[in-house]
N, C-alpha and C. Protein backbone atom coordinates (compact mmCIF):
# COMPACT_ATOMS: atom_id res chain seq x y z
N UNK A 1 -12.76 -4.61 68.90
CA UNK A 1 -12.88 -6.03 68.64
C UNK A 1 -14.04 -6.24 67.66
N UNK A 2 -13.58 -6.68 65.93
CA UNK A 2 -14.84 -6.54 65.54
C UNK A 2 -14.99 -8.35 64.92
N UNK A 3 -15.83 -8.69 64.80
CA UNK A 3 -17.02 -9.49 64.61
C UNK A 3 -15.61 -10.67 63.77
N UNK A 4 -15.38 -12.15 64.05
CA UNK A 4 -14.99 -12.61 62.65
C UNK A 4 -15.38 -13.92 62.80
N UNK A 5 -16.46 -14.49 63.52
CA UNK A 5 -16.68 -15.67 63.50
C UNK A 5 -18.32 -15.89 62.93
N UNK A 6 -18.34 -16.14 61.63
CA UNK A 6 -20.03 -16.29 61.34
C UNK A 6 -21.03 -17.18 62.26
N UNK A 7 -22.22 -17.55 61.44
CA UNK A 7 -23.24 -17.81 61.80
C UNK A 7 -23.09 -19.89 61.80
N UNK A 8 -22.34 -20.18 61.06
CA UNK A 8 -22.49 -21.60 61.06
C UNK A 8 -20.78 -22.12 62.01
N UNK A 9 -20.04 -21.14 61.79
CA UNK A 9 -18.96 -21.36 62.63
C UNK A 9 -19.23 -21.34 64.39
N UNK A 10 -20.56 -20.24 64.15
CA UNK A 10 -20.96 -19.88 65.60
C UNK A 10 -21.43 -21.20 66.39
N UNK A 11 -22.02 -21.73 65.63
CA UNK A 11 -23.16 -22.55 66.49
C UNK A 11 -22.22 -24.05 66.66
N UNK A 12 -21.43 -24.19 65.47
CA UNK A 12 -20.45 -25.49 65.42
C UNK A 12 -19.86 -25.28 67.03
N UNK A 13 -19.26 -24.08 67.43
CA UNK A 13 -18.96 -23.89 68.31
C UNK A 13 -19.41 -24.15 69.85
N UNK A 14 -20.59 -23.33 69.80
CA UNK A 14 -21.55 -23.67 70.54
C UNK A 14 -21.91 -25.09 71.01
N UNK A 15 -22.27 -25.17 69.82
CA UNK A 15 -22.68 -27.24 70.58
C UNK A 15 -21.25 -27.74 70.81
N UNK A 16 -20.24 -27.39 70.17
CA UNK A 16 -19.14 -28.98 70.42
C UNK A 16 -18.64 -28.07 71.83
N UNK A 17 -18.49 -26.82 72.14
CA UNK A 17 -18.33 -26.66 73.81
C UNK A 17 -19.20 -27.17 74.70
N UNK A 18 -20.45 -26.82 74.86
CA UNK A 18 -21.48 -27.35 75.30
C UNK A 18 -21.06 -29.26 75.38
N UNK A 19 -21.01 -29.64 74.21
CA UNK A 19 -20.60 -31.41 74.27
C UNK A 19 -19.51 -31.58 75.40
N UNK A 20 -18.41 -30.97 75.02
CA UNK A 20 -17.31 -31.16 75.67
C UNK A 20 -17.45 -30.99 77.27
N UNK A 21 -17.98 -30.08 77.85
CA UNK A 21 -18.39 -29.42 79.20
C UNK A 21 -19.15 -30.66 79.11
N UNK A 22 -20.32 -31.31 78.77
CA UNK A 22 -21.19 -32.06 79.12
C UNK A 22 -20.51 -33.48 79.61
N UNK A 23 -19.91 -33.58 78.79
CA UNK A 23 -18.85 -34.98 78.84
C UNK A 23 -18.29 -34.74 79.94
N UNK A 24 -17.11 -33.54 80.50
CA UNK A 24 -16.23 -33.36 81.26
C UNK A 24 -17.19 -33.63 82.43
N UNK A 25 -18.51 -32.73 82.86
CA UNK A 25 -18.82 -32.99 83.90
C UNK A 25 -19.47 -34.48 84.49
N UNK A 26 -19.89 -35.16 83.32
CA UNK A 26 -20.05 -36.18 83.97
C UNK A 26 -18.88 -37.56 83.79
N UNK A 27 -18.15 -37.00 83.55
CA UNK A 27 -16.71 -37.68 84.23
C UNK A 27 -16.47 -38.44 82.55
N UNK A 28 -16.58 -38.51 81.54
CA UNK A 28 -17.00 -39.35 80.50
C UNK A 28 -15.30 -39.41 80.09
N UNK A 29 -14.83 -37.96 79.11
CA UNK A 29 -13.74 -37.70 78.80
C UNK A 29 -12.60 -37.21 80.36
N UNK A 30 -12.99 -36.90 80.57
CA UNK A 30 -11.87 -36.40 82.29
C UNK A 30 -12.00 -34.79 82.31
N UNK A 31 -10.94 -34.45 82.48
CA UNK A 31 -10.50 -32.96 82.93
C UNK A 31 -10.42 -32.30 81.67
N UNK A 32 -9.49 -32.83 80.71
CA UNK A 32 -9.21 -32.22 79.48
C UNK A 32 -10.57 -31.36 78.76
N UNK A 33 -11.39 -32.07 78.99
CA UNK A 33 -12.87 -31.99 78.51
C UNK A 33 -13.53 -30.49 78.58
N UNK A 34 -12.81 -29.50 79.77
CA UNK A 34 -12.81 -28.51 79.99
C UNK A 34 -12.76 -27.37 79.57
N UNK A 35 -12.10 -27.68 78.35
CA UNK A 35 -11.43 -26.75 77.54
C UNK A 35 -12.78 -25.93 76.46
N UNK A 36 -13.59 -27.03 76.34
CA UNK A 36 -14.71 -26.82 75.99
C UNK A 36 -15.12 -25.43 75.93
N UNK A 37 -14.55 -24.82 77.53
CA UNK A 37 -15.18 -23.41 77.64
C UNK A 37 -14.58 -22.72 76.73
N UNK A 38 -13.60 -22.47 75.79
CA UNK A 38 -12.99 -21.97 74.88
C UNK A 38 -14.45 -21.65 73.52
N UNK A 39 -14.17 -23.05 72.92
CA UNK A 39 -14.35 -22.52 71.99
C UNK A 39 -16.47 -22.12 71.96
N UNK A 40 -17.10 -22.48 73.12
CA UNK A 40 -18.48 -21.88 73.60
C UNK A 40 -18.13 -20.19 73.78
N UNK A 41 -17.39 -20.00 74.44
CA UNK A 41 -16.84 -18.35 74.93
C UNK A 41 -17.07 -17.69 73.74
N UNK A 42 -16.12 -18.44 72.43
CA UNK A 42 -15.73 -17.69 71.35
C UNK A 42 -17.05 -17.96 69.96
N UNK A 43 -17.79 -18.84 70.34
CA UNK A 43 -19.30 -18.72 69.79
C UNK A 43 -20.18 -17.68 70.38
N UNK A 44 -20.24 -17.54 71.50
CA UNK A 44 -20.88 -16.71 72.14
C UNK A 44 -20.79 -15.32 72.10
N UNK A 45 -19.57 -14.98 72.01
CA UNK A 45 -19.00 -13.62 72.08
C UNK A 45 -19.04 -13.27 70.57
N UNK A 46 -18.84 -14.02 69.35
CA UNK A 46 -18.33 -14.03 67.94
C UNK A 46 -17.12 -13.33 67.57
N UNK A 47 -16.04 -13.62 68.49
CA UNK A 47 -14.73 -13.03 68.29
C UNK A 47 -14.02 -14.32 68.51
N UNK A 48 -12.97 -14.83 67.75
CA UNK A 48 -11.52 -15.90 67.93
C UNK A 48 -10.39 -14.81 67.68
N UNK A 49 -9.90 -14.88 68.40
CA UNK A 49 -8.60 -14.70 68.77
C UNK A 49 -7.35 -14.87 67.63
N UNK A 50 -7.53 -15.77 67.51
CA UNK A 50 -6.61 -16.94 66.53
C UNK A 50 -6.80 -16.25 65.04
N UNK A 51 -8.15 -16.13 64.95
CA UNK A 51 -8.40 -15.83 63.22
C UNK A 51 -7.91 -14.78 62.63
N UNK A 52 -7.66 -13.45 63.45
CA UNK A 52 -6.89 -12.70 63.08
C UNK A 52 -5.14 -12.82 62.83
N UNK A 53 -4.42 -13.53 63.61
CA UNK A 53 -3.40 -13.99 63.53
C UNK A 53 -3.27 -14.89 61.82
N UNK A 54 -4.20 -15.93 61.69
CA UNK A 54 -4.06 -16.88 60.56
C UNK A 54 -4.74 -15.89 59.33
N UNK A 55 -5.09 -14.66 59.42
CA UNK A 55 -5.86 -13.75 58.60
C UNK A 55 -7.30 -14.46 58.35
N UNK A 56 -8.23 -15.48 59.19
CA UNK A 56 -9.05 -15.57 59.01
C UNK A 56 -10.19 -14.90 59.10
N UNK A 57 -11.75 -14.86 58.84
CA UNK A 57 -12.79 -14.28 58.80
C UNK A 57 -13.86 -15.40 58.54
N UNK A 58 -14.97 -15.67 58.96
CA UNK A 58 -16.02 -16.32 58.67
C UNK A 58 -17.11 -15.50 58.60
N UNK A 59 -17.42 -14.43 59.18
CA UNK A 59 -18.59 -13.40 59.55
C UNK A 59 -18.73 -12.82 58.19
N UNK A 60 -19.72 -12.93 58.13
CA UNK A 60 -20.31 -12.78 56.27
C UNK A 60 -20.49 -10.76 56.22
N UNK A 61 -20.07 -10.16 57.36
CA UNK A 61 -20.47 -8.69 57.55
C UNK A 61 -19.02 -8.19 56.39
N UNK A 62 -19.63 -7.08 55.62
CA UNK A 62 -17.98 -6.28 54.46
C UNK A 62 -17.11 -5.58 55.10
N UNK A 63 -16.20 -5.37 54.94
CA UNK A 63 -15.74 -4.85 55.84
C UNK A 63 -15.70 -3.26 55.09
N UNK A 64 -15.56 -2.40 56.08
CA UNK A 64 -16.07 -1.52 55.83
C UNK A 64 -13.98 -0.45 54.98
């Protein structure tokens, strides 16, 4: 599993999961709000799933 989510994709991530979880738990947006844990997971870890499928890359690393 190598690396394809950069440094500004990372953190976009980061906060709008974090938002979303924040909202969900205090009842703001509802349940849906949950989902949040997705795209925090995939900041955290710096792997999406998805981007390989759409041939994406954001991670500024060459490939070797």
């Amino acid at each position: 599993m190598k690396l394809n989510v950069g440094g500004i994709d990372r953190i976009l991530r980061i906060v709008g999961g974090v938002a979303l979880i924040g909202l969900a738990a205090t009842g703001t947006v509802g349940v849906w709000g949950w989902i949040g844990v997705v795209p925090l997971a995939t900041g955290l870890v710096g792997f999406c799933p998805v981007y390989p499928l759409l041939g994406l890359n954001t991670c500024p690393m060459k490939k070797a």
